[in-house]
N, C-alpha and C. Protein backbone atom coordinates (compact mmCIF):
# COMPACT_ATOMS: atom_id res chain seq x y z
N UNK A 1 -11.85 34.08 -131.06
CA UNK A 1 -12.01 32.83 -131.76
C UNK A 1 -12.83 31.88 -130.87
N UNK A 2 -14.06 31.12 -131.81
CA UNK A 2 -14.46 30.23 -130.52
C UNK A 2 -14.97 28.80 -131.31
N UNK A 3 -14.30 28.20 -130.60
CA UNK A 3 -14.74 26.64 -130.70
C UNK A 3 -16.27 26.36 -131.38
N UNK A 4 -16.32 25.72 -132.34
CA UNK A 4 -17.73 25.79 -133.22
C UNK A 4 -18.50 24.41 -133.34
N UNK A 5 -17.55 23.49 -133.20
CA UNK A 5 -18.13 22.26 -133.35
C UNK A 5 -17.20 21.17 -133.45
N UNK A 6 -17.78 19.84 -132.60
CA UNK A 6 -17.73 18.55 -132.30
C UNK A 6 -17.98 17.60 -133.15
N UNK A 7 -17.23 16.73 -133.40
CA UNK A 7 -17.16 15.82 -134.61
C UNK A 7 -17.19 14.28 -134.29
N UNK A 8 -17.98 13.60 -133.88
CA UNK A 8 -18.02 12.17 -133.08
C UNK A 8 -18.74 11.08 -134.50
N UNK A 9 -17.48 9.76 -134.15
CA UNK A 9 -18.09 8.68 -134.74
C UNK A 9 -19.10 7.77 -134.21
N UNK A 10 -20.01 7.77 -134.34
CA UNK A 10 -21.14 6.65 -133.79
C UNK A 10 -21.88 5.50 -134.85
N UNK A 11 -22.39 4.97 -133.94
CA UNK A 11 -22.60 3.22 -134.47
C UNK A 11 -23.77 3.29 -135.29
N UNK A 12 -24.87 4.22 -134.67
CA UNK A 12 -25.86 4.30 -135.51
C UNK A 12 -26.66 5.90 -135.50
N UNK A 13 -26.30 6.75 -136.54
CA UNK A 13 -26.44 7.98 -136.64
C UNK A 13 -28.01 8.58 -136.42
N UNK A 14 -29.11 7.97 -136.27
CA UNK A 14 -30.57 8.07 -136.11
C UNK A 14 -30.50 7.92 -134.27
N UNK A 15 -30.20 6.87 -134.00
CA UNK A 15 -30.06 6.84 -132.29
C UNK A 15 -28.62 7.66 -131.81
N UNK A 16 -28.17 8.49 -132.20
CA UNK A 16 -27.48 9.74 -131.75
C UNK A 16 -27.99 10.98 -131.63
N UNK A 17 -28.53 11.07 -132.76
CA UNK A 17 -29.31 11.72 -133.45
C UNK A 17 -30.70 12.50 -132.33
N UNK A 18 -31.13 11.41 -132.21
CA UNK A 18 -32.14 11.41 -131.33
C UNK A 18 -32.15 11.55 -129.93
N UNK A 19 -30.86 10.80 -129.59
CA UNK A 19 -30.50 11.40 -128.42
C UNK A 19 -30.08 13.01 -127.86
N UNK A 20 -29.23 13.49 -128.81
CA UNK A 20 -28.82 15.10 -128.65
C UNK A 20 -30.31 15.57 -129.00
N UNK A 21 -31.16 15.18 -129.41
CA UNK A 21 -32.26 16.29 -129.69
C UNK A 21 -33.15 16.08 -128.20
N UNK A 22 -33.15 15.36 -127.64
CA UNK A 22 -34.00 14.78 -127.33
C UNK A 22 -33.32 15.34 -125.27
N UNK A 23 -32.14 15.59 -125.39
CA UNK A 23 -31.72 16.09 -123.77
C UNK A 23 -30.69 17.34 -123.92
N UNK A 24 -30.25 17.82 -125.25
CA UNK A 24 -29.50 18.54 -125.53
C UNK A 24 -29.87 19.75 -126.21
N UNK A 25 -31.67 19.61 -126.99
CA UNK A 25 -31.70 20.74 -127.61
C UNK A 25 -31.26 20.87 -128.92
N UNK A 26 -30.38 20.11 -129.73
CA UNK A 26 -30.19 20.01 -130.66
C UNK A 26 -31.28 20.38 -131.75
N UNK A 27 -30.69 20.55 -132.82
CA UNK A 27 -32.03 20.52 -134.26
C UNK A 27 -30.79 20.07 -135.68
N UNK A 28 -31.59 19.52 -136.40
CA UNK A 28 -30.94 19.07 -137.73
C UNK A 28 -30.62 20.21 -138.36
N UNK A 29 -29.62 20.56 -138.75
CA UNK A 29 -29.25 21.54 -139.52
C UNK A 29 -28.98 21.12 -141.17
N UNK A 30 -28.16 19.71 -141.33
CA UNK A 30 -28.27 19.30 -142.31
C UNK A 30 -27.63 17.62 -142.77
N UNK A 31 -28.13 17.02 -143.59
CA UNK A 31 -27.48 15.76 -143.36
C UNK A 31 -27.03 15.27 -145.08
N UNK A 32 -25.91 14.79 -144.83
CA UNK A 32 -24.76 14.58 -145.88
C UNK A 32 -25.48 13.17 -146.03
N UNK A 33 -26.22 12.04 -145.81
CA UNK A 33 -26.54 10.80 -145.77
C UNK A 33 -25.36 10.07 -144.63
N UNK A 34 -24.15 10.42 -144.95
CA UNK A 34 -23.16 9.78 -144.03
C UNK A 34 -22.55 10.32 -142.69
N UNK A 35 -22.82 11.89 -142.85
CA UNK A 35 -22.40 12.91 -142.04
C UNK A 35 -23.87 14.13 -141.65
N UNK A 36 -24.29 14.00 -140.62
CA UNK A 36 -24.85 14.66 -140.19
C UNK A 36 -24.74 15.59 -139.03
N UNK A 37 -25.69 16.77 -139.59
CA UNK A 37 -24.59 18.13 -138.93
C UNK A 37 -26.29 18.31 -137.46
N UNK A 38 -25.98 18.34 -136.94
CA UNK A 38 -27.23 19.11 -135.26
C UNK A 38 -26.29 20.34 -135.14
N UNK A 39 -27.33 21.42 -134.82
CA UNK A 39 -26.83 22.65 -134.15
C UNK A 39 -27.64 22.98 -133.03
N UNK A 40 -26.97 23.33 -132.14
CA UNK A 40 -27.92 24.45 -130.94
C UNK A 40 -28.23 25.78 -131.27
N UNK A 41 -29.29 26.17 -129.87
CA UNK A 41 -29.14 27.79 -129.82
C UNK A 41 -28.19 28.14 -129.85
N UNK A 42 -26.65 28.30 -129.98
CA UNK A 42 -26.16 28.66 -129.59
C UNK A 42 -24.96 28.74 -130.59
N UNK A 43 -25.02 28.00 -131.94
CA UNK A 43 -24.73 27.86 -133.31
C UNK A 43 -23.48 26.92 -133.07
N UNK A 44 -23.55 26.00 -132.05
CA UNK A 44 -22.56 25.13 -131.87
C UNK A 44 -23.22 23.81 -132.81
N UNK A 45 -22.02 23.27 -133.85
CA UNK A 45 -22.25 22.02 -134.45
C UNK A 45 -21.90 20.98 -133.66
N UNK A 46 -22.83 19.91 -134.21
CA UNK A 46 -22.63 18.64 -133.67
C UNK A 46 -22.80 17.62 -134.81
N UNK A 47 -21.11 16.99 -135.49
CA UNK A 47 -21.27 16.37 -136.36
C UNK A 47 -21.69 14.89 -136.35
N UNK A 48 -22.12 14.42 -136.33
CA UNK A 48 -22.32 12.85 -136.23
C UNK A 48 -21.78 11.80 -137.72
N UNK A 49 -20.99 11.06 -137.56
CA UNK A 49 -20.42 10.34 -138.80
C UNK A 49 -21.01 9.03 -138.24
N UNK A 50 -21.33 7.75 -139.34
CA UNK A 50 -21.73 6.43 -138.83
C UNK A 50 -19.67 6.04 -138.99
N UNK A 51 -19.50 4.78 -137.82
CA UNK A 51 -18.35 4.03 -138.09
C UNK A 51 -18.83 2.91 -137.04
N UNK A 52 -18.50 1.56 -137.87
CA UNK A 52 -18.79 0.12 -137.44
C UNK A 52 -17.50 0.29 -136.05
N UNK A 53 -16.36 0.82 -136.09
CA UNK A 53 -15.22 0.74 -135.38
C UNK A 53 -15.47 2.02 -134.33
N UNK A 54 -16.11 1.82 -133.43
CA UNK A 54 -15.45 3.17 -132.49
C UNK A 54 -14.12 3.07 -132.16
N UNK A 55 -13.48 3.93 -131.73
CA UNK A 55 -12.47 4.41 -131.23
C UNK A 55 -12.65 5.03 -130.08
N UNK A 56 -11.88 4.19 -128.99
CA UNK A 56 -11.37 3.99 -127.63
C UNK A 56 -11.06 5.53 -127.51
N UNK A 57 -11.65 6.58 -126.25
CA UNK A 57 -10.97 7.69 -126.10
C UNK A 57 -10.36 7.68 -124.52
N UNK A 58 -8.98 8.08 -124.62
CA UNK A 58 -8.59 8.35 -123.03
C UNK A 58 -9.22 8.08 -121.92
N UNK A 59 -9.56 7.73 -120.48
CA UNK A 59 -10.24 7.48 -119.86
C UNK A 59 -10.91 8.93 -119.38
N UNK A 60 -10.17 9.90 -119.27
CA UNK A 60 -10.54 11.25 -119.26
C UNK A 60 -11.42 11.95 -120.37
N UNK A 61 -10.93 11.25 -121.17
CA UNK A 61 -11.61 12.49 -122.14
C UNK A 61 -13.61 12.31 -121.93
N UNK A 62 -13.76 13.94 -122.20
CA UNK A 62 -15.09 13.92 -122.41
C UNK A 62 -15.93 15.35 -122.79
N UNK A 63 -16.66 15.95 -122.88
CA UNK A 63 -16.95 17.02 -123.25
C UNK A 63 -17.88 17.52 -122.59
N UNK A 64 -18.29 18.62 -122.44
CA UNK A 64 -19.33 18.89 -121.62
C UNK A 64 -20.46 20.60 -121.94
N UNK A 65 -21.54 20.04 -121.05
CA UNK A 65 -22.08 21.62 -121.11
C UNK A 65 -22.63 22.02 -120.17
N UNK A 66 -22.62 23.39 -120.25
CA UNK A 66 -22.87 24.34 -118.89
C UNK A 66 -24.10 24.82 -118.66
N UNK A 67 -24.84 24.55 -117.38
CA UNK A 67 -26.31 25.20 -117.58
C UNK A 67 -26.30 26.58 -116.50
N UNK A 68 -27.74 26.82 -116.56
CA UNK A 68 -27.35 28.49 -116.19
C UNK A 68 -27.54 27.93 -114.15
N UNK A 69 -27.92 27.12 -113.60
CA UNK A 69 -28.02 27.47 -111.96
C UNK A 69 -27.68 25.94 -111.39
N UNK A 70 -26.80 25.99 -110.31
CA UNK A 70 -26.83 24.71 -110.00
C UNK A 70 -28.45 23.50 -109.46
N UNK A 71 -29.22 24.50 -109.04
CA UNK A 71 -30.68 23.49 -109.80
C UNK A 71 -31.08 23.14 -110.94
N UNK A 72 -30.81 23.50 -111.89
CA UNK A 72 -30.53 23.09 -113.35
C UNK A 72 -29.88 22.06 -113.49
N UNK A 73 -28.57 22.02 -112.68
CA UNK A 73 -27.79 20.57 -113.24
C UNK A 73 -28.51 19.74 -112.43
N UNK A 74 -29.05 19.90 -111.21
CA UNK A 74 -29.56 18.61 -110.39
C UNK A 74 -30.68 18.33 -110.80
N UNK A 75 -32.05 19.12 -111.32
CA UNK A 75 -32.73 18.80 -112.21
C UNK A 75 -32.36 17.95 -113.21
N UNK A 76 -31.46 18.20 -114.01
CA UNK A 76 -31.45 16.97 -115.23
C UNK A 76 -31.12 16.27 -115.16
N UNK A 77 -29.50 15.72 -113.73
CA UNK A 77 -29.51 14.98 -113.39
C UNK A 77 -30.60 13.91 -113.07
N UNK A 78 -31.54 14.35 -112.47
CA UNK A 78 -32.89 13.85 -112.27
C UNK A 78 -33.93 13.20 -113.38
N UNK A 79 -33.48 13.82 -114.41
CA UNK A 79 -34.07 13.73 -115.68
C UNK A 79 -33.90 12.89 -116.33
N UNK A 80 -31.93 12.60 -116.40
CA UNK A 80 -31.34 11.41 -116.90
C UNK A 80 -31.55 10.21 -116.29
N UNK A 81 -31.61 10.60 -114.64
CA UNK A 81 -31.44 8.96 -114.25
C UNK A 81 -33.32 8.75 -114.37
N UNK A 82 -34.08 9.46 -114.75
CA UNK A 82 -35.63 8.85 -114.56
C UNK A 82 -35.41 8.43 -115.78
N UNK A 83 -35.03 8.80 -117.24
CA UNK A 83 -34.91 8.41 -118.68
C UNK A 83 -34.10 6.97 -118.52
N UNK A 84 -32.96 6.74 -117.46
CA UNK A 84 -32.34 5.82 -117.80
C UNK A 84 -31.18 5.87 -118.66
N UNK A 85 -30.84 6.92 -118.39
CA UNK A 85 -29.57 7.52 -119.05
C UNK A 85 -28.68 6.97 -118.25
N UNK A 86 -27.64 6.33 -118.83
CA UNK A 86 -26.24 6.04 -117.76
C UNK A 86 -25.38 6.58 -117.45
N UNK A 87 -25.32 6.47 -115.84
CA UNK A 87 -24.45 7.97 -115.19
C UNK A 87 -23.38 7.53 -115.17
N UNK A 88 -22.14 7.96 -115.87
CA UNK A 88 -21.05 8.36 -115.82
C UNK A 88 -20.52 8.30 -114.26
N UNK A 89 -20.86 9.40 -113.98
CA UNK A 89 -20.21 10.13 -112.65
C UNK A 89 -21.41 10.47 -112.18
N UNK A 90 -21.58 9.86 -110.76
CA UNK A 90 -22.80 10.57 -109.96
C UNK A 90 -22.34 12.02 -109.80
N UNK A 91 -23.52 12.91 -109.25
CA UNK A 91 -23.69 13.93 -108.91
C UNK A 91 -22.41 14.71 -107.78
N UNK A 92 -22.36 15.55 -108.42
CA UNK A 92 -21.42 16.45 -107.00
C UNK A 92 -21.64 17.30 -106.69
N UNK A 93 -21.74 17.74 -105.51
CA UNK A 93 -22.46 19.46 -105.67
C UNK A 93 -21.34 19.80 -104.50
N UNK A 94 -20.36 20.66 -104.68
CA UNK A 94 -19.81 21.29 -104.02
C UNK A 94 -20.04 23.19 -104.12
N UNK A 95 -19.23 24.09 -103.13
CA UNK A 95 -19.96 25.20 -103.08
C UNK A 95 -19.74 25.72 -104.29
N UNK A 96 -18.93 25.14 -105.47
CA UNK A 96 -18.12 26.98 -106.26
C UNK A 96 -18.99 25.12 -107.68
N UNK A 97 -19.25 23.74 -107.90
CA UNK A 97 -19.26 23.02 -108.44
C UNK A 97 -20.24 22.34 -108.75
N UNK A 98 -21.14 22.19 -109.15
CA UNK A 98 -22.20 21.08 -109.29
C UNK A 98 -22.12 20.49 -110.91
N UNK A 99 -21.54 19.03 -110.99
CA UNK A 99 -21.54 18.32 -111.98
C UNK A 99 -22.13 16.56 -111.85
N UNK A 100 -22.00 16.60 -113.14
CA UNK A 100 -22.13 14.85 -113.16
C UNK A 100 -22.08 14.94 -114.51
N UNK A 101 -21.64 13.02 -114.76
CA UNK A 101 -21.35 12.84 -116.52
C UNK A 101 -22.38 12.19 -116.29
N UNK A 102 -22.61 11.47 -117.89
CA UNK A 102 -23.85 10.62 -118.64
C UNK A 102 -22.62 10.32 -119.64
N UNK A 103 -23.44 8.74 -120.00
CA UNK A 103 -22.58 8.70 -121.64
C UNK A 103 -24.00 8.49 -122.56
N UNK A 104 -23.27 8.96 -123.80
CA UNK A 104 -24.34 8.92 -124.98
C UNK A 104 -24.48 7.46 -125.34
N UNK A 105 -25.23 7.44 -126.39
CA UNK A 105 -25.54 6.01 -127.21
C UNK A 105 -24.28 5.19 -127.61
N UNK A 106 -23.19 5.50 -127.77
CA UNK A 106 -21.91 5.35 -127.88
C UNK A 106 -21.11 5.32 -127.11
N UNK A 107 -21.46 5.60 -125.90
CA UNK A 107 -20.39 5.54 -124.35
C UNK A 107 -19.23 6.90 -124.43
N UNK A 108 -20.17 7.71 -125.35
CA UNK A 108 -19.03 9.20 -125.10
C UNK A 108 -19.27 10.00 -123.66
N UNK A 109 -18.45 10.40 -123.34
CA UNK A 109 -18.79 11.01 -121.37
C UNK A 109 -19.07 12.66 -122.01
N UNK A 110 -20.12 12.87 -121.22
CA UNK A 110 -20.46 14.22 -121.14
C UNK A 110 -20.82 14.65 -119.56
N UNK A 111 -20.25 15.69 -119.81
CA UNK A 111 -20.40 16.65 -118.48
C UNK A 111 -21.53 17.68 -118.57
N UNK A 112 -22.21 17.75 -117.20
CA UNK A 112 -23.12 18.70 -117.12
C UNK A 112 -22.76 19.41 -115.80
N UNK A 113 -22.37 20.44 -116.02
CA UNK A 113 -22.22 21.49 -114.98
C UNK A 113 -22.37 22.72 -114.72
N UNK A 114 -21.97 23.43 -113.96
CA UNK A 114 -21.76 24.70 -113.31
C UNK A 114 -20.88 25.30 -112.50
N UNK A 115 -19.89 25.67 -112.72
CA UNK A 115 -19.10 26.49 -111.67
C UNK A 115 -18.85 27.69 -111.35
């Protein structure tokens, strides 16, 4: 069984939108007008709903994705902070670890790592 897809409320569904395509790889798969679906290579959904109200998540919570070499994550690290992406969590590179968060257009925390 495997986890298929992510379901997030955001403020404005075009600047989400654009963001996952735009550092994530994403592509439109299909859009409801209110609910819009992004998928990866990898046939993972990414739902996007508009809501005027976000909702506060845990200070922990956050989601993340895995790239294939720890120069990969420090690369995009690199990528985000030249874009101006806001870092979450600076960089860590330990021997078995290399991560860091970003938040999206919405202040959702995402992880980019490797272990």
């Amino acid at each position: 069984m495997d986890l298929n897809h992510l379901h997030l409320h955001v403020k404005d569904i075009y600047d989400s939108k654009a963001f996952y395509i735009k550092f994530f790889e994403f592509k439109e798969k299909v859009n409801y007008d209110d609910l819009l679906f992004l998928e990866n290579e990898s046939k993972f959904d990414l739902a996007l709903q508009p809501d005027n109200e976000l909702h506060v998540f845990p200070n922990y919570f956050h989601f993340g994705f895995i790239l294939e070499s720890p120069n990969a994550v420090k690369e995009f690290y690199n990528k985000m902070r030249k874009e101006k992406v806001v870092i979450d969590k600076e960089l860590m590179d330990y021997e078995n670890l290399v991560s860091f968060r970003c938040l999206d257009p919405d202040n959702h925390k995402i992880e980019i790592y490797l272990e």
